[in-house]
C-alpha atoms as a PDB file:
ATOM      1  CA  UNK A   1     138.410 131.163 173.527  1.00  0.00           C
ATOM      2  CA  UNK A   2     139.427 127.262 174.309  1.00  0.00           C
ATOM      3  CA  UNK A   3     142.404 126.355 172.149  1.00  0.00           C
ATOM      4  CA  UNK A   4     143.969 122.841 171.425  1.00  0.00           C
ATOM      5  CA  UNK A   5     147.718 122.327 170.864  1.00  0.00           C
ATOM      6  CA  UNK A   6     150.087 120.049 169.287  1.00  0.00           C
ATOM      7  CA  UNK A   7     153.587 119.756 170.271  1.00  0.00           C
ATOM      8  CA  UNK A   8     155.613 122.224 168.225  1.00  0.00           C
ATOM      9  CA  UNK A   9     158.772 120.006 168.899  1.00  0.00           C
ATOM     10  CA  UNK A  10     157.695 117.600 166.336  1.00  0.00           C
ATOM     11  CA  UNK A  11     156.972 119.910 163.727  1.00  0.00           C
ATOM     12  CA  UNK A  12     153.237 119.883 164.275  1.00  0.00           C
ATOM     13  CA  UNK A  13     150.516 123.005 164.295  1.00  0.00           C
ATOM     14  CA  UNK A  14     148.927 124.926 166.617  1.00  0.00           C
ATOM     15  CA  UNK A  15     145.290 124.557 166.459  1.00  0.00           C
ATOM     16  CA  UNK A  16     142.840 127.281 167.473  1.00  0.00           C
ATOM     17  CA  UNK A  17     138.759 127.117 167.020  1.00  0.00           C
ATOM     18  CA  UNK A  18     137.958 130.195 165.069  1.00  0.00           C
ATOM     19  CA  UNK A  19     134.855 132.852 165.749  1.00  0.00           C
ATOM     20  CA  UNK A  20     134.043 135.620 163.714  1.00  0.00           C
ATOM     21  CA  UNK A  21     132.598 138.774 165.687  1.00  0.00           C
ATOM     22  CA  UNK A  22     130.704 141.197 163.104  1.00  0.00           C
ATOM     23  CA  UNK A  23     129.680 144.815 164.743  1.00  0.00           C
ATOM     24  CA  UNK A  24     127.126 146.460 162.527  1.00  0.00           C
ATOM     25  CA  UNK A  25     126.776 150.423 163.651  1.00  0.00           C
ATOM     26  CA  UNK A  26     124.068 153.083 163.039  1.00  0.00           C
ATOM     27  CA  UNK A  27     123.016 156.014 164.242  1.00  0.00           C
ATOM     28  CA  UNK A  28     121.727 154.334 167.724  1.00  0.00           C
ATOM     29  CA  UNK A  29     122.369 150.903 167.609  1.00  0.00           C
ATOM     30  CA  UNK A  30     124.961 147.953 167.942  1.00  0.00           C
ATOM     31  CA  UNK A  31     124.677 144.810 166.492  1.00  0.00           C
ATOM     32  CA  UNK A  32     126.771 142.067 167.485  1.00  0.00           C
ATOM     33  CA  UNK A  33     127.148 139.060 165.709  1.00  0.00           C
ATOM     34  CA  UNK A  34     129.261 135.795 166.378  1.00  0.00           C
ATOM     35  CA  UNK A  35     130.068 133.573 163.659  1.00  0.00           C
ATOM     36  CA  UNK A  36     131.546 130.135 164.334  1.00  0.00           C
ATOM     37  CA  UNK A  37     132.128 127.650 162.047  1.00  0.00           C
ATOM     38  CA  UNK A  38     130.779 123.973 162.524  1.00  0.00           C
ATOM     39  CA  UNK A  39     131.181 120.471 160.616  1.00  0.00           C
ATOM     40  CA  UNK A  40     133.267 120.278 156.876  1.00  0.00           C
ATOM     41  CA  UNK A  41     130.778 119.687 154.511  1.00  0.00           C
ATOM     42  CA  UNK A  42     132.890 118.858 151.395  1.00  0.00           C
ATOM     43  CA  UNK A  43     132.012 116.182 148.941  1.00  0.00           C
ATOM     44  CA  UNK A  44     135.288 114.637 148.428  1.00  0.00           C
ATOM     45  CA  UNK A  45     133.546 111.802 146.204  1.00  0.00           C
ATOM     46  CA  UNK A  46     131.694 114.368 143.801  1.00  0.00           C
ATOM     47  CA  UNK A  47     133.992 113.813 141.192  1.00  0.00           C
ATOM     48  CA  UNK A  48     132.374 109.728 141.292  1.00  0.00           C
ATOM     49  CA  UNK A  49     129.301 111.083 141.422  1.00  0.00           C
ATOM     50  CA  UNK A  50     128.834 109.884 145.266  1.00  0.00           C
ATOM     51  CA  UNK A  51     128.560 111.331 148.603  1.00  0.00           C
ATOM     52  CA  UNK A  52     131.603 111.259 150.877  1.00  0.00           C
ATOM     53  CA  UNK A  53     132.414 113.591 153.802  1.00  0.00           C
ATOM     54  CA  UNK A  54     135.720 113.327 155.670  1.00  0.00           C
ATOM     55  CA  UNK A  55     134.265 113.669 159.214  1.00  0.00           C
ATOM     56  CA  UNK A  56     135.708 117.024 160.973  1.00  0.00           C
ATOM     57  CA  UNK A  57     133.306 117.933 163.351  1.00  0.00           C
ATOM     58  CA  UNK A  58     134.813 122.154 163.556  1.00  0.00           C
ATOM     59  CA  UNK A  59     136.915 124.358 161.345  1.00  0.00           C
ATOM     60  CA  UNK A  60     140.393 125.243 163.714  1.00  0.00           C
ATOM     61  CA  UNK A  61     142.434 127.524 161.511  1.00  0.00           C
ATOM     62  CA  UNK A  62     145.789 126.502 161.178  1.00  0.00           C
ATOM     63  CA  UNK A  63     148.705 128.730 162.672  1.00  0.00           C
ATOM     64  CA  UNK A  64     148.331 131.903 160.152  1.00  0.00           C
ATOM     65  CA  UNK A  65     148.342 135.809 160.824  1.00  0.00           C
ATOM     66  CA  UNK A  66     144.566 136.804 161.038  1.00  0.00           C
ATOM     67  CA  UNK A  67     143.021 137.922 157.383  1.00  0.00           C
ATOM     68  CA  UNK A  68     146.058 135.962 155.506  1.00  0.00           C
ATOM     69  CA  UNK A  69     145.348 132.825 153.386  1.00  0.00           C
ATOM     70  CA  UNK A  70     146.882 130.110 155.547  1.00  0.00           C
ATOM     71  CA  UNK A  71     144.000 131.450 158.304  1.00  0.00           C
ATOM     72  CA  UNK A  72     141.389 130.377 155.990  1.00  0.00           C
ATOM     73  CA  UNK A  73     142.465 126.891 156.118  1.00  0.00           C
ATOM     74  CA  UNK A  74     141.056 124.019 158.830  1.00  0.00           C
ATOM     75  CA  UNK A  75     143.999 122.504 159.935  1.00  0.00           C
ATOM     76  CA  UNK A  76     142.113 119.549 161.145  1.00  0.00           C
ATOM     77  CA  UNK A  77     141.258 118.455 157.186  1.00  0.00           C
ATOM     78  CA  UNK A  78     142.622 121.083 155.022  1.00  0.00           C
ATOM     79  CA  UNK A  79     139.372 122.266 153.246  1.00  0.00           C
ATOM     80  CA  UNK A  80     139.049 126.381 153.280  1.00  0.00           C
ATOM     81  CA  UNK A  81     136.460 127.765 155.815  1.00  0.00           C
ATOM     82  CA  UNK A  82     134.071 128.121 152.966  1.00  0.00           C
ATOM     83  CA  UNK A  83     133.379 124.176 152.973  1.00  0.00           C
ATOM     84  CA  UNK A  84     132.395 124.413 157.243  1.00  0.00           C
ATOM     85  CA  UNK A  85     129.222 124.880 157.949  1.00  0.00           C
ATOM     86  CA  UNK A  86     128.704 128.332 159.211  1.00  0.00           C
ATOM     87  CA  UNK A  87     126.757 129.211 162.729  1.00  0.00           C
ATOM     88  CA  UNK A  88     125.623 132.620 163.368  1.00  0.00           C
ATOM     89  CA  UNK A  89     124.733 133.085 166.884  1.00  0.00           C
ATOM     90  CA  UNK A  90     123.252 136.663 168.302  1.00  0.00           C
END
């Protein structure tokens, strides 16, 4: 998995492009399923009643222990996962 990171010396986070791999079981057959997820999609004029995006391209999750709350958020813009557009790929 490619990772990008910042120097630590100056305080800054590492960055890391998240995937989610789903396994679905039954009797006979595996499913596998990668989710990544793509380009924030926040409206961060909604409250104006316009249309504004801040313009990060892929959710990195900041440096938090998988499954915790501080994993859930991009450290590229700060939005939770929820607001990334989310790619399933087979």
């Amino acid at each position: 998995m490619p990772t990008s990171r910042l120097d630590k010396s100056s305080g800054e986070q590492e960055m890391r492009k998240h995937e989610v791999v789903m396994r679905s079981t039954t009797s006979s057959l595996t499913v596998r399923t990668i989710v990544r997820y793509g380009e924030c999609q926040k409206n961060h004029a909604a409250s104006i009643g316009g249309y504004a995006v801040d313009g990060c391209r892929e959710f990195m999750a900041s440096s938090g222990e998988e499954g915790s709350t501080a994993a859930l958020t991009c450290a590229a813009c700060g939005c939770h996962r929820n607001f990334h557009r989310r790619i399933v790929e087979d």
